[in-house]
Every structure is written in structure tokens, then in C-alpha cells.
N, C-alpha and C. Protein backbone atom coordinates (compact mmCIF):
# COMPACT_ATOMS: atom_id res chain seq x y z
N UNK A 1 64.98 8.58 49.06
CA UNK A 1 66.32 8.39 48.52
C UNK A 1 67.34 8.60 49.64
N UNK A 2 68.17 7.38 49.57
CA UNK A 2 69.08 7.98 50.92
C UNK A 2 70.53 8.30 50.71
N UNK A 3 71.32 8.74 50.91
CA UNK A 3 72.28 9.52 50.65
C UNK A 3 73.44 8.83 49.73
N UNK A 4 73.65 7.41 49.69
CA UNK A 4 74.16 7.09 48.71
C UNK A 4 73.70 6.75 47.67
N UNK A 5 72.65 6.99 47.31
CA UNK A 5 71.54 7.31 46.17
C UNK A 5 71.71 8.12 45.27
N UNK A 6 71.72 10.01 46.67
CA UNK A 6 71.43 10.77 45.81
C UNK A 6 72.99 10.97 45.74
N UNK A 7 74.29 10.60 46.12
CA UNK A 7 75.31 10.95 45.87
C UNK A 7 75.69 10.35 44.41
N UNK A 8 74.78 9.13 44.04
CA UNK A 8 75.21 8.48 42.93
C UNK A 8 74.52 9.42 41.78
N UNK A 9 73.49 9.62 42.20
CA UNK A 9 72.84 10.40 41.30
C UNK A 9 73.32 12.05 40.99
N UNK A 10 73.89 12.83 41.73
CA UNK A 10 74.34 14.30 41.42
C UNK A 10 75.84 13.58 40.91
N UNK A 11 76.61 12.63 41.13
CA UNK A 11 77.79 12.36 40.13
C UNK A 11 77.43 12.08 38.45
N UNK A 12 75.66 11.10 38.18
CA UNK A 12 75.48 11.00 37.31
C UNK A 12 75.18 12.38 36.79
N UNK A 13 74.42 13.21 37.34
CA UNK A 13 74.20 14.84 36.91
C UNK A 13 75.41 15.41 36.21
N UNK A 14 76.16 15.79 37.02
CA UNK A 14 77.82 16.07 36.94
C UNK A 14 78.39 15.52 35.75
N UNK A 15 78.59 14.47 35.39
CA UNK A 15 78.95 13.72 34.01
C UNK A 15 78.08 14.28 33.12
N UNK A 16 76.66 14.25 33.30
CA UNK A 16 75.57 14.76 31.63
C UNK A 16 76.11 15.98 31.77
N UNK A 17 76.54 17.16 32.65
CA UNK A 17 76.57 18.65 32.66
C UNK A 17 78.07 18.48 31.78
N UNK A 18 78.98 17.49 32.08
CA UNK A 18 79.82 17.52 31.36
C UNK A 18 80.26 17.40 30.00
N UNK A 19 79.41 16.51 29.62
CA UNK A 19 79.02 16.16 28.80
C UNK A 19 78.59 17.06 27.60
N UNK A 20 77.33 17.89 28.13
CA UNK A 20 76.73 18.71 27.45
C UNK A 20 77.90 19.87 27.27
N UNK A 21 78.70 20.18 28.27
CA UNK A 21 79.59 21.49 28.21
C UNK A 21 80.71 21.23 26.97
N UNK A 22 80.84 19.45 26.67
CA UNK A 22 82.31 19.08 25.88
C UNK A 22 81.56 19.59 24.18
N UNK A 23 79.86 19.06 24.20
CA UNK A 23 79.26 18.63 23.01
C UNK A 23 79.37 20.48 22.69
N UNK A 24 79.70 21.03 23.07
CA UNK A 24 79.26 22.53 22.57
C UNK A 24 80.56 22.93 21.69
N UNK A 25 81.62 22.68 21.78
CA UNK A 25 82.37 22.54 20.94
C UNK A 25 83.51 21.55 20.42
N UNK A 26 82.67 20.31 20.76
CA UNK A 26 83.18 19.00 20.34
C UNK A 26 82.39 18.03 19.56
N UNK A 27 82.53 17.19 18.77
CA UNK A 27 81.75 16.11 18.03
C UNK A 27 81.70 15.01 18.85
N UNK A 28 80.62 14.22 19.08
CA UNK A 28 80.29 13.44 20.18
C UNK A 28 81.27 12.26 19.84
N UNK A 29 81.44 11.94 18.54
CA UNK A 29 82.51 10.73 18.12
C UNK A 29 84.14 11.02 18.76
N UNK A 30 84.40 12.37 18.62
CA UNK A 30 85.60 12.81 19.30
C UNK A 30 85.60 13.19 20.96
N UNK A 31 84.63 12.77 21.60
CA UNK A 31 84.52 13.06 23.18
C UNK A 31 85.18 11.68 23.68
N UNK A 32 85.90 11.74 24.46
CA UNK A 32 86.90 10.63 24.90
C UNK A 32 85.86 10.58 26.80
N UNK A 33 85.99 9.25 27.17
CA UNK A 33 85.77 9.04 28.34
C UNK A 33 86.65 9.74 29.60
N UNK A 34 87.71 9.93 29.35
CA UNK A 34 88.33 10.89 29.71
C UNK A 34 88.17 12.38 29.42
N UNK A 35 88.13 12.71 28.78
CA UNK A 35 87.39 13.77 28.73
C UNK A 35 86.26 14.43 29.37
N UNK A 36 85.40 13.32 29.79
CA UNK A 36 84.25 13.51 30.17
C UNK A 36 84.50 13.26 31.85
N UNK A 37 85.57 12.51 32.29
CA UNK A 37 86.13 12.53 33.62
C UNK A 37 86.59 13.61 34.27
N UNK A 38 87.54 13.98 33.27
CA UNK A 38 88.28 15.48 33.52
C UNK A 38 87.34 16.73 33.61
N UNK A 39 86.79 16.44 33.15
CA UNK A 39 85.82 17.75 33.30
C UNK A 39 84.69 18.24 34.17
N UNK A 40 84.01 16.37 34.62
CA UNK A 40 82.99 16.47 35.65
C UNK A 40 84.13 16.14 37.21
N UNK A 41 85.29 16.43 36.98
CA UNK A 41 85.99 15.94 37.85
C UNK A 41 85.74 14.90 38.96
N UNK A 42 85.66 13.36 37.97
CA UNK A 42 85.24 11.81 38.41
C UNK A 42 86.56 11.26 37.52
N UNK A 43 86.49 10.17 38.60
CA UNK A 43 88.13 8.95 37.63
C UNK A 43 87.12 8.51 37.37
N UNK A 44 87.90 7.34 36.14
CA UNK A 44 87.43 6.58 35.18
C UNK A 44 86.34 5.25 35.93
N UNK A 45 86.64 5.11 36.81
CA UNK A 45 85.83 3.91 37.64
C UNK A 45 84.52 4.17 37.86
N UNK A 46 84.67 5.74 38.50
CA UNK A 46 83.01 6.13 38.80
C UNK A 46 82.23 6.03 37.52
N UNK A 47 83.17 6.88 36.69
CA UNK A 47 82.10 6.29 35.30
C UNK A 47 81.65 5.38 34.82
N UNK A 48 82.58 4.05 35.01
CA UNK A 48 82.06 2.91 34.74
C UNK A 48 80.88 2.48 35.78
N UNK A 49 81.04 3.23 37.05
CA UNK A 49 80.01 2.98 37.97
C UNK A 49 79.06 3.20 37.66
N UNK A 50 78.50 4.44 36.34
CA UNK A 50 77.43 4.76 36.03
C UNK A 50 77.29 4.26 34.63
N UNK A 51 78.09 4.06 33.57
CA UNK A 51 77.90 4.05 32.45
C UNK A 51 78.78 2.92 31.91
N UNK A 52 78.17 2.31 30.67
CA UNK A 52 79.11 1.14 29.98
C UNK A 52 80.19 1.82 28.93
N UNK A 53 79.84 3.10 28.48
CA UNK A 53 80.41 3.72 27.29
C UNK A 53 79.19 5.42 27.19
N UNK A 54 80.16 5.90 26.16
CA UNK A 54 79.77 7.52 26.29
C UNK A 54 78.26 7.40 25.48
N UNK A 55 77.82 6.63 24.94
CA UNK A 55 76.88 6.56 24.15
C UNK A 55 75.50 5.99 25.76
N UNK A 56 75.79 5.10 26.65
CA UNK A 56 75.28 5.05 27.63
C UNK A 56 74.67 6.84 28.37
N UNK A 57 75.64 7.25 28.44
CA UNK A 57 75.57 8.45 28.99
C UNK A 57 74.44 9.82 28.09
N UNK A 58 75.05 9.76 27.20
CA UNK A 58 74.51 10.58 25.99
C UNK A 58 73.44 9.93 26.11
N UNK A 59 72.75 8.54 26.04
CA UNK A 59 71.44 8.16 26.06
C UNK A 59 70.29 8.90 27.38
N UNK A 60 71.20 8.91 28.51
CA UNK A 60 70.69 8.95 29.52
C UNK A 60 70.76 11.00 29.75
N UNK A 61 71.81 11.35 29.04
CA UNK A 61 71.71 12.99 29.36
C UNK A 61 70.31 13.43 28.47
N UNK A 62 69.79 12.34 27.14
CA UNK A 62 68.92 12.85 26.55
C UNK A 62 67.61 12.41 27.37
N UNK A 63 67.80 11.33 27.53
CA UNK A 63 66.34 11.46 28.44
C UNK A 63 65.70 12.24 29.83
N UNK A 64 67.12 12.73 29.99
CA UNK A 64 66.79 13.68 31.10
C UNK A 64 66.67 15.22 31.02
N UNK A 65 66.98 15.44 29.72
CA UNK A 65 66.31 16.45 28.71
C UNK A 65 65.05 16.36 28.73
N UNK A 66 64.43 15.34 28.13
CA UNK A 66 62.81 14.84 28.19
C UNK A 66 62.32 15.04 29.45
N UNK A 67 62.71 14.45 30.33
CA UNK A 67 62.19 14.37 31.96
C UNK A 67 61.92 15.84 31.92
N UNK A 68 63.21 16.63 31.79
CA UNK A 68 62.64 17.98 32.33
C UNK A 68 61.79 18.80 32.05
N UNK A 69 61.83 18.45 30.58
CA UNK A 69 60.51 19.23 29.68
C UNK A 69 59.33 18.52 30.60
N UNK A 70 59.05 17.54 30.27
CA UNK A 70 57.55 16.91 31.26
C UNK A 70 57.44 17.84 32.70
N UNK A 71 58.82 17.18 33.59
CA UNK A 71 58.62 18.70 35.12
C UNK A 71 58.27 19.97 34.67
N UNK A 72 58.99 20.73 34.02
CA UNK A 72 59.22 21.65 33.89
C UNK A 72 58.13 22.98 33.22
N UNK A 73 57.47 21.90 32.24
CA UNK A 73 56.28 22.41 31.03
C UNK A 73 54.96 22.89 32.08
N UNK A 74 54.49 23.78 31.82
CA UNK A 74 53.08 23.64 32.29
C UNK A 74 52.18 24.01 31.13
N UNK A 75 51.12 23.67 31.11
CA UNK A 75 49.66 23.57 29.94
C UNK A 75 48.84 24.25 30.99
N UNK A 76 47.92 24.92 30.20
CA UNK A 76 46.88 25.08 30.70
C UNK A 76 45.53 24.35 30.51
N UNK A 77 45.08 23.88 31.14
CA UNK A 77 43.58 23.28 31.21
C UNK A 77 44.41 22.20 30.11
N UNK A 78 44.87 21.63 30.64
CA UNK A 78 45.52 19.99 29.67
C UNK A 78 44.71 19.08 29.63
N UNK A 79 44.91 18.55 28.72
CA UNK A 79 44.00 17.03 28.56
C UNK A 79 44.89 15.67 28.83
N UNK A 80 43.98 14.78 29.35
CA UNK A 80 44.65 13.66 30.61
C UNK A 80 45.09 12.83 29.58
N UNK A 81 46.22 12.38 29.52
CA UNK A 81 47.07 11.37 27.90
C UNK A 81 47.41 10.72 28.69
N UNK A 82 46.63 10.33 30.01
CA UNK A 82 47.46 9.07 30.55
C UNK A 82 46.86 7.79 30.17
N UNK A 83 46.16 7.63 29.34
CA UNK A 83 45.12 7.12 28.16
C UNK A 83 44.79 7.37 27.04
N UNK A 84 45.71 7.79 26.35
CA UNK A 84 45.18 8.44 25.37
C UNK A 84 43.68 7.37 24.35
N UNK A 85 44.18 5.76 24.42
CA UNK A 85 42.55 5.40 24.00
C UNK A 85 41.19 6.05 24.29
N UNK A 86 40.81 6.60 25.36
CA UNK A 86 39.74 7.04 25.74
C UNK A 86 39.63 8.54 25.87
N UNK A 87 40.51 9.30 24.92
CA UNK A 87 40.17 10.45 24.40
C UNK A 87 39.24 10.65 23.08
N UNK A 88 38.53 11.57 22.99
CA UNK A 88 37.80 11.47 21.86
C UNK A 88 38.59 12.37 20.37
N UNK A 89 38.25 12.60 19.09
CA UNK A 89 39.31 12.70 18.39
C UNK A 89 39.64 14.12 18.25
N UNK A 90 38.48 15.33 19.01
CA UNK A 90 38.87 16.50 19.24
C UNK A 90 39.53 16.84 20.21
N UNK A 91 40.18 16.16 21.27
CA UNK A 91 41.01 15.91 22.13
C UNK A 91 42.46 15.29 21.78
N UNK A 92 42.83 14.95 20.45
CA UNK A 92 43.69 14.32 19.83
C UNK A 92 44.49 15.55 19.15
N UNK A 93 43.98 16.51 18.76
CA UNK A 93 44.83 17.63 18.63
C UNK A 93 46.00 18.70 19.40
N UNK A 94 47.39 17.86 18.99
CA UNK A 94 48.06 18.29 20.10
C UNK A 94 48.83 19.47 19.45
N UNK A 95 48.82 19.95 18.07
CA UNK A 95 49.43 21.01 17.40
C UNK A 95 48.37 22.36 16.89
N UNK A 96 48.29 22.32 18.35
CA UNK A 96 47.67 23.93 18.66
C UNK A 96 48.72 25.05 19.31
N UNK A 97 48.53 26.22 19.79
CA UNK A 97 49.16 26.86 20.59
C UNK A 97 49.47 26.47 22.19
N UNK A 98 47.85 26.21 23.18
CA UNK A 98 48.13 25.76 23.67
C UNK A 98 48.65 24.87 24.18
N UNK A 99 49.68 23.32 23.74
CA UNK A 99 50.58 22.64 23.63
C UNK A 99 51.49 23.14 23.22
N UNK A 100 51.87 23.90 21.81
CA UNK A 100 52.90 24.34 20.81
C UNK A 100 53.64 25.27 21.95
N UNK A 101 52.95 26.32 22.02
CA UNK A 101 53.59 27.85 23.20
C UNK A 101 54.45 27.41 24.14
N UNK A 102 54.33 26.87 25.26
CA UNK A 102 54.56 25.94 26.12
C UNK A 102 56.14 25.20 26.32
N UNK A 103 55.87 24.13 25.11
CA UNK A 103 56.98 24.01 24.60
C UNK A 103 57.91 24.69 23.75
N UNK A 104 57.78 25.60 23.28
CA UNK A 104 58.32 26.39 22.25
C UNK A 104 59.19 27.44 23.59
N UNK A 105 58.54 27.55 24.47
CA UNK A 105 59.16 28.99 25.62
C UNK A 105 60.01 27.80 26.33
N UNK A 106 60.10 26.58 26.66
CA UNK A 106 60.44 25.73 27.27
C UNK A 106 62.46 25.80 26.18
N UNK A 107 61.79 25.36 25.18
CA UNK A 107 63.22 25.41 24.20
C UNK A 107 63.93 26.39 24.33
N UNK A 108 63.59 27.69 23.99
CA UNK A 108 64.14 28.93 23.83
C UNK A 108 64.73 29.35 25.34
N UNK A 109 64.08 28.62 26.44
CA UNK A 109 64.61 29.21 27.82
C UNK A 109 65.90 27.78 28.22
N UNK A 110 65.76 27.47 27.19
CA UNK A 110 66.95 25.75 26.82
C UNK A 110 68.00 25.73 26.14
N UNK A 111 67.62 27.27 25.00
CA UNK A 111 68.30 27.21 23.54
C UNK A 111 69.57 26.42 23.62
N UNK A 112 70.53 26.91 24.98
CA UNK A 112 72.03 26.08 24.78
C UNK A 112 71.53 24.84 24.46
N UNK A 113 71.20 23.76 25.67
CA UNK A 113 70.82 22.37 25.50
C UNK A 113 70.25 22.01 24.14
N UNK A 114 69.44 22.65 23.26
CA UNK A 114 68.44 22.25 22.42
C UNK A 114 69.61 22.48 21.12
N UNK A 115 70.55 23.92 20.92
CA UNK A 115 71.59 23.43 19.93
C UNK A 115 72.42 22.57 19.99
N UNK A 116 72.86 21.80 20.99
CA UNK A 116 73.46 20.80 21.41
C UNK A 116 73.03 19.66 20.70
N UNK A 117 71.55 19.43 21.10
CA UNK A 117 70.73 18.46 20.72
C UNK A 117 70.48 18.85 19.09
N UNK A 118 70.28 19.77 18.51
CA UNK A 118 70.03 20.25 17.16
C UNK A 118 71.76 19.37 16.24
N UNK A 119 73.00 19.89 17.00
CA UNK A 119 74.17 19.88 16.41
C UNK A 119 74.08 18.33 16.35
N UNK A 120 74.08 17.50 17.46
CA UNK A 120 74.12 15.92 17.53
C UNK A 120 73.03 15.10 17.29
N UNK A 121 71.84 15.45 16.95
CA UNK A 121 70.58 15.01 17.14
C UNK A 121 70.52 13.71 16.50
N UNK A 122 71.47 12.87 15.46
CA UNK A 122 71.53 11.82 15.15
C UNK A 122 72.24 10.77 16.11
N UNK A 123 73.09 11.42 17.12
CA UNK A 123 73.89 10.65 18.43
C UNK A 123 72.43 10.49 19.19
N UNK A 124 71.44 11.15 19.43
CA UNK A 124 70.53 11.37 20.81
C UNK A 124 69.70 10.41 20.17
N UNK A 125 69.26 10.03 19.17
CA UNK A 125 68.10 9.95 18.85
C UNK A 125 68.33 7.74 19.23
N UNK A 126 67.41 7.16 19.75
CA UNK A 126 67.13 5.98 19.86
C UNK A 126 65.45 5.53 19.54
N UNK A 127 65.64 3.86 19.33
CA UNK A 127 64.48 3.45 18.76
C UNK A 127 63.50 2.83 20.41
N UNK A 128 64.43 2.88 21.20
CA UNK A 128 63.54 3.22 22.72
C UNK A 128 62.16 4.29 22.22
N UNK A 129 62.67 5.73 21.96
CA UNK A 129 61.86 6.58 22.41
C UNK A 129 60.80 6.38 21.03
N UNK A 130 61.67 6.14 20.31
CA UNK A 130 60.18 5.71 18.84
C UNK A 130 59.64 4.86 19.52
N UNK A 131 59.77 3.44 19.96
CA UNK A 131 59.01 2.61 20.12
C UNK A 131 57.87 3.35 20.97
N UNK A 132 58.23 3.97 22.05
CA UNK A 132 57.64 4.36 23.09
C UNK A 132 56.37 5.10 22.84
N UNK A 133 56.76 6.38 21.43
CA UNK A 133 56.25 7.22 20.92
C UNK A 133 54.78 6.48 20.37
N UNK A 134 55.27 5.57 19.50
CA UNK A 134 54.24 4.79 18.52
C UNK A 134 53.14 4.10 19.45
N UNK A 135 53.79 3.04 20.54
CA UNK A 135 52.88 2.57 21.24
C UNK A 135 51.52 3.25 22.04
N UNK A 136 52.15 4.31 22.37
CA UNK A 136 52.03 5.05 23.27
C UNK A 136 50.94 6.21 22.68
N UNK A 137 51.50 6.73 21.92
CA UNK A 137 50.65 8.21 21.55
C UNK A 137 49.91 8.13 20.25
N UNK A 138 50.89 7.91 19.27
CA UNK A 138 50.71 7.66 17.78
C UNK A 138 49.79 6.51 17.31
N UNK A 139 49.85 5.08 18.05
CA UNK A 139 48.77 4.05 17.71
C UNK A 139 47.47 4.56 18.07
N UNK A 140 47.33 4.56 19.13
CA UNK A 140 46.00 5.44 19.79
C UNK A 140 45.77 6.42 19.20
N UNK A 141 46.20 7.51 18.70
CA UNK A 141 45.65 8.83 17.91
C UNK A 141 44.99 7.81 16.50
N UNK A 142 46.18 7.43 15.70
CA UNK A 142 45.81 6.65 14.53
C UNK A 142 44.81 6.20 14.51
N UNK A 143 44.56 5.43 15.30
CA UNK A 143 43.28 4.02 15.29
C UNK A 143 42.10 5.02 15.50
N UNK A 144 41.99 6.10 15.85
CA UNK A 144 40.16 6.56 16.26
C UNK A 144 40.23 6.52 14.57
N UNK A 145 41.19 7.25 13.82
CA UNK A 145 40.82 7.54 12.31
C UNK A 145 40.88 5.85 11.41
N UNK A 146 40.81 5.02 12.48
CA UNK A 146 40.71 3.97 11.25
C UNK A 146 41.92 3.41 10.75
N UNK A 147 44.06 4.39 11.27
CA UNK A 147 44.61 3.85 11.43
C UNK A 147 45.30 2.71 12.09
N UNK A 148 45.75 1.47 11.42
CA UNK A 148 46.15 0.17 12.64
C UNK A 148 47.34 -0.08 12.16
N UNK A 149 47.69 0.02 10.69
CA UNK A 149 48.72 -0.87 10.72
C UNK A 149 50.19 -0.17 10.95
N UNK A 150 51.01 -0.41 12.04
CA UNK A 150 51.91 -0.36 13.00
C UNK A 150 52.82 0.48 11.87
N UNK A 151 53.20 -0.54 10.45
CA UNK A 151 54.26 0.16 9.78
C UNK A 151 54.30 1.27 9.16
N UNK A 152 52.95 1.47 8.78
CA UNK A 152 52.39 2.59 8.22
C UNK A 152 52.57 3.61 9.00
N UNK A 153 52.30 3.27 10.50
CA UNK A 153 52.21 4.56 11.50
C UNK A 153 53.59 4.66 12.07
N UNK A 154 54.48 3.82 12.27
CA UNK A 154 55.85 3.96 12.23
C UNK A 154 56.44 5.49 11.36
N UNK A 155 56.11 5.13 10.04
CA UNK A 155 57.05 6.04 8.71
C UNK A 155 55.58 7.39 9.01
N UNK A 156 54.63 7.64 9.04
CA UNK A 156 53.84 8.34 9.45
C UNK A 156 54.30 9.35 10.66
N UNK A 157 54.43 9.09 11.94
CA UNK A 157 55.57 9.12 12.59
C UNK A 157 56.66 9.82 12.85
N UNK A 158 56.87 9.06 11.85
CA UNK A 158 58.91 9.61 11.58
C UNK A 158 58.46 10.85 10.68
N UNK A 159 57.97 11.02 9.57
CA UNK A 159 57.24 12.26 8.59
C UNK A 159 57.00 13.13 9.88
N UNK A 160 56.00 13.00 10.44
CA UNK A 160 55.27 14.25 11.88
C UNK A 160 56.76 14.90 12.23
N UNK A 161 57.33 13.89 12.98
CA UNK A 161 58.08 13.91 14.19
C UNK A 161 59.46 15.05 13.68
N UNK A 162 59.84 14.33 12.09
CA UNK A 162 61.24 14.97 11.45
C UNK A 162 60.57 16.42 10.97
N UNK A 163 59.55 16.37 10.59
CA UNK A 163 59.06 18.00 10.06
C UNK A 163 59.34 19.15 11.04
N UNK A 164 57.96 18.74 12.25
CA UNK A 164 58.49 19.77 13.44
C UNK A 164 59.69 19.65 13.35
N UNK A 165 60.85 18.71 14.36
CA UNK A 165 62.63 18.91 14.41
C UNK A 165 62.76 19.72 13.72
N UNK A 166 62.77 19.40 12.32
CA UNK A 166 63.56 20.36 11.27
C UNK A 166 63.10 22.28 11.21
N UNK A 167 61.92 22.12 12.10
CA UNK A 167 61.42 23.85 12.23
C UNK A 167 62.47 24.17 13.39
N UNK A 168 61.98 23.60 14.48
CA UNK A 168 62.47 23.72 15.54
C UNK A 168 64.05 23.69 15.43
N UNK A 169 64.67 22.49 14.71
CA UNK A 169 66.46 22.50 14.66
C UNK A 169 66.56 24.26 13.91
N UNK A 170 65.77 24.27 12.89
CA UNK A 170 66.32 25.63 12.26
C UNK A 170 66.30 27.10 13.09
N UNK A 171 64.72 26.72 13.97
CA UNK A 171 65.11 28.49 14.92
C UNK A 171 65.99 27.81 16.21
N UNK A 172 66.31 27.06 16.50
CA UNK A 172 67.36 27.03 17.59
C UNK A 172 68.44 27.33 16.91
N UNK A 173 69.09 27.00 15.56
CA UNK A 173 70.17 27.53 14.82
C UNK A 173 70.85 28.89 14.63
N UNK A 174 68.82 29.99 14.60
CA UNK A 174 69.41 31.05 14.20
C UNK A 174 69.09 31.45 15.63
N UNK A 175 69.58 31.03 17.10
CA UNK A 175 69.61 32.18 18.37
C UNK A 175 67.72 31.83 18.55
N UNK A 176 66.88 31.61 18.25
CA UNK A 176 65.44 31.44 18.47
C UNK A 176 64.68 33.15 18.39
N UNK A 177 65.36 33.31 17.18
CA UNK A 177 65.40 35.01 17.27
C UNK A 177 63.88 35.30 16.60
N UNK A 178 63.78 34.56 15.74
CA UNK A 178 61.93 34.15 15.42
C UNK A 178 61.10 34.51 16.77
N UNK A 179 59.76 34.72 16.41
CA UNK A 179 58.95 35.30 17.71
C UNK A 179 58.08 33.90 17.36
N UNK A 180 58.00 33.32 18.68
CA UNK A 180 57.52 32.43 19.21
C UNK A 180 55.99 32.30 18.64
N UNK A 181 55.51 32.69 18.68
CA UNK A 181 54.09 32.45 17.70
C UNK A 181 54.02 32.45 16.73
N UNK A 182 55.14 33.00 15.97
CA UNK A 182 55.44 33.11 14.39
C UNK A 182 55.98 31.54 14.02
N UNK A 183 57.29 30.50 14.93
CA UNK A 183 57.32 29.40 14.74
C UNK A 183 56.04 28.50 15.24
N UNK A 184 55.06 28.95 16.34
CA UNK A 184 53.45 27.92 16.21
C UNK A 184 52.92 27.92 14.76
N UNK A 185 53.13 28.98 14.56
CA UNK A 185 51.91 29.37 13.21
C UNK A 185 52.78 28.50 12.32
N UNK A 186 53.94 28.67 12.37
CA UNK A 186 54.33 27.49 10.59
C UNK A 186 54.34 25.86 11.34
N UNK A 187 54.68 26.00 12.63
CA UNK A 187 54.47 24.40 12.83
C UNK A 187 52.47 23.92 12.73
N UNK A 188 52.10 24.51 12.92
CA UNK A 188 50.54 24.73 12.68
C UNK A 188 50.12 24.23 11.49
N UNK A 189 50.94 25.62 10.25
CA UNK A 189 50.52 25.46 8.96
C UNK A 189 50.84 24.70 8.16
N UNK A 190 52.17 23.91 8.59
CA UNK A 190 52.88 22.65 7.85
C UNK A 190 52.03 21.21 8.33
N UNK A 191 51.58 21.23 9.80
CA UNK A 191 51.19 20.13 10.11
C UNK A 191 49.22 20.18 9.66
N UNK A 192 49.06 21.06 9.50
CA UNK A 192 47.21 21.44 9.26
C UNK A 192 47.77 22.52 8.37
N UNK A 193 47.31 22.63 7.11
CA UNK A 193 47.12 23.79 6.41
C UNK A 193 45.86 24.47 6.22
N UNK A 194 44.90 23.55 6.25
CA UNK A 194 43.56 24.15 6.53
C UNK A 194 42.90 25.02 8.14
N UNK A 195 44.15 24.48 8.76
CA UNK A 195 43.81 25.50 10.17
C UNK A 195 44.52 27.40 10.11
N UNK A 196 45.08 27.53 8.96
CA UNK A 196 45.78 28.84 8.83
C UNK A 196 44.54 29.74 8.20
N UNK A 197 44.27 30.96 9.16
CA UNK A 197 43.35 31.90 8.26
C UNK A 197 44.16 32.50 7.13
């Protein structure tokens, strides 16, 4: 990367930090482009240099939310999903501890960012990352059990995906004051009830 690269890139930083600092006590519909200038201290041009509109931005501060969880996460003894076809279906279990923990210490060491994301989570959310999700993780898990058809596993999906959120939106709500194995165990017991002793 050479220096007018990464200069473009720590201005794009600078705008999401801004961004995120306005969403903490602002509604994303009421964040003005200006606003978001004034604060990452950039004129209106650079922004257009990076972004078409605040919803551009907000797209891109959320995926770099994602990015970081991926850097940031470590697993132990992980299993390789860079294929998930050629996993077998006891390898398909990703709502254990070891996955759950992980991410769960990842949030809580996030909590600001993640109530952010909890407060707006209907602004963040795009059919990019579903598509991505379905192709990607969800068809392949489906199909060893004999699931194929796309729409089914779509709304299938969206059921998984909104259950966890809604655990997770609720202990980021109250401070993440819940003990971290206590939210595995109900994301556990809601998603497998037969795995709870």
C-alpha cells in the first residue's frame, strides 16, 4: 500500500470513527453529512471522495466491524470453513462454546460498537451479507441434511440468525453484565435444546 492509499484509507477510518461516535447519541436518519465532516474533521468533497451518501458509509463502517471480528477472534483448534462442502456434519456444529466464547468475549470487549449496532441494527443490516451468508455457510450446512431448496434456507436463516441477535441485542442492552457462559448456555439451549444437561 503506498501512501496515498493508506492516507485514503485512515480518512475512510476517521469518518466510520465518526460516525460511530454521532450514532451513540443520534438516529442514523438524523446524522447529516455534515455532521459526519465536522466531526472526523474532512470537508464535504473528501467524503464524496469516499462515499455516495451516509448509508454508503454506515455500509462500509459495518463491514469493518465484521473484518475485525474475523482479525481479531481467535478459536482454538478451528475447523477449516474455507469449504465448508467438504466438512463432515459433526464439523457443522458451530453453536458450541468453543465458537460461542470467542465471540461472545470479542462483543463484550466491543460492547460500545455492538450497542451502536444493537440501537441501529435495521440501518446496518444488508442483503449483501445474507446473500453471502446463505451461499456460503447455510447452503452447504443444509444440503449434508438433505436441505436444497434456497427459499426455505433463506427464512431458515433469517429464524437462526434473528434468535441469536435478539440474545445477544438484549445482553449488550443490559452493559453485558450476564456472565458469558451463562449467554452460551441459552444461545446453546434455544438453538439445540437437547444439548442442555
Amino acid at each position: 500500500m503506498n501512501r496515498s492509499e493508506s492516507k485514503f484509507n485512515n480518512t475512510a477510518k476517521k469518518m466510520q470513527g465518526a460516525l460511530l461516535a454521532l450514532l451513540e447519541n443520534n438516529e442514523f436518519t438524523a446524522i447529516t453529512i455534515m455532521d459526519i465532516c465536522k466531526a472526523a474533521g474532512v470537508n464535504r468533497s473528501t467524503f464524496y471522495a469516499h462515499y455516495d451518501n451516509t448509508y454508503d458509509l454506515l455500509k462500509e463502517t459495518y463491514q469493518g466491524m465484521i473484518g475485525n471480528f474475523l482479525t481479531e477472534c481467535t478459536f482454538d483448534d478451528p475447523v477449516d470453513i474455507s469449504d465448508m462442502r467438504k466438512l463432515n456434519k459433526d464439523d457443522l456444529n458451530f453453536i458450541t462454546p468453543k465458537y460461542l466464547l470467542p465471540y461472545l468475549k470479542y462483543i463484550k470487549a466491543h460492547k460500545r460498537l455492538f450497542k451502536i449496532y444493537a440501537k441501529h441494527a435495521n440501518s446496518f443490516e444488508g442483503n449483501e451479507m445474507d446473500n453471502y451468508m446463505i451461499e456460503n455457510f447455510f447452503v452447504p450446512i443444509y444440503s449434508k441434511y438433505g436441505i436444497t431448496d434456497k427459499k426455505l434456507i433463506y427464512y431458515m436463516q433469517k429464524y437462526f440468525l434473528k434468535g441469536i441477535d435478539a440474545i445477544i441485542s438484549e445482553w449488550v442492552r443490559n452493559d453485558c453484565e450476564d456472565d458469558i457462559l451463562f449467554i452460551c448456555e441459552i444461545i446453546t439451549f434455544c438453538v439445540r435444546p437437547t444439548a442442555h444437561n
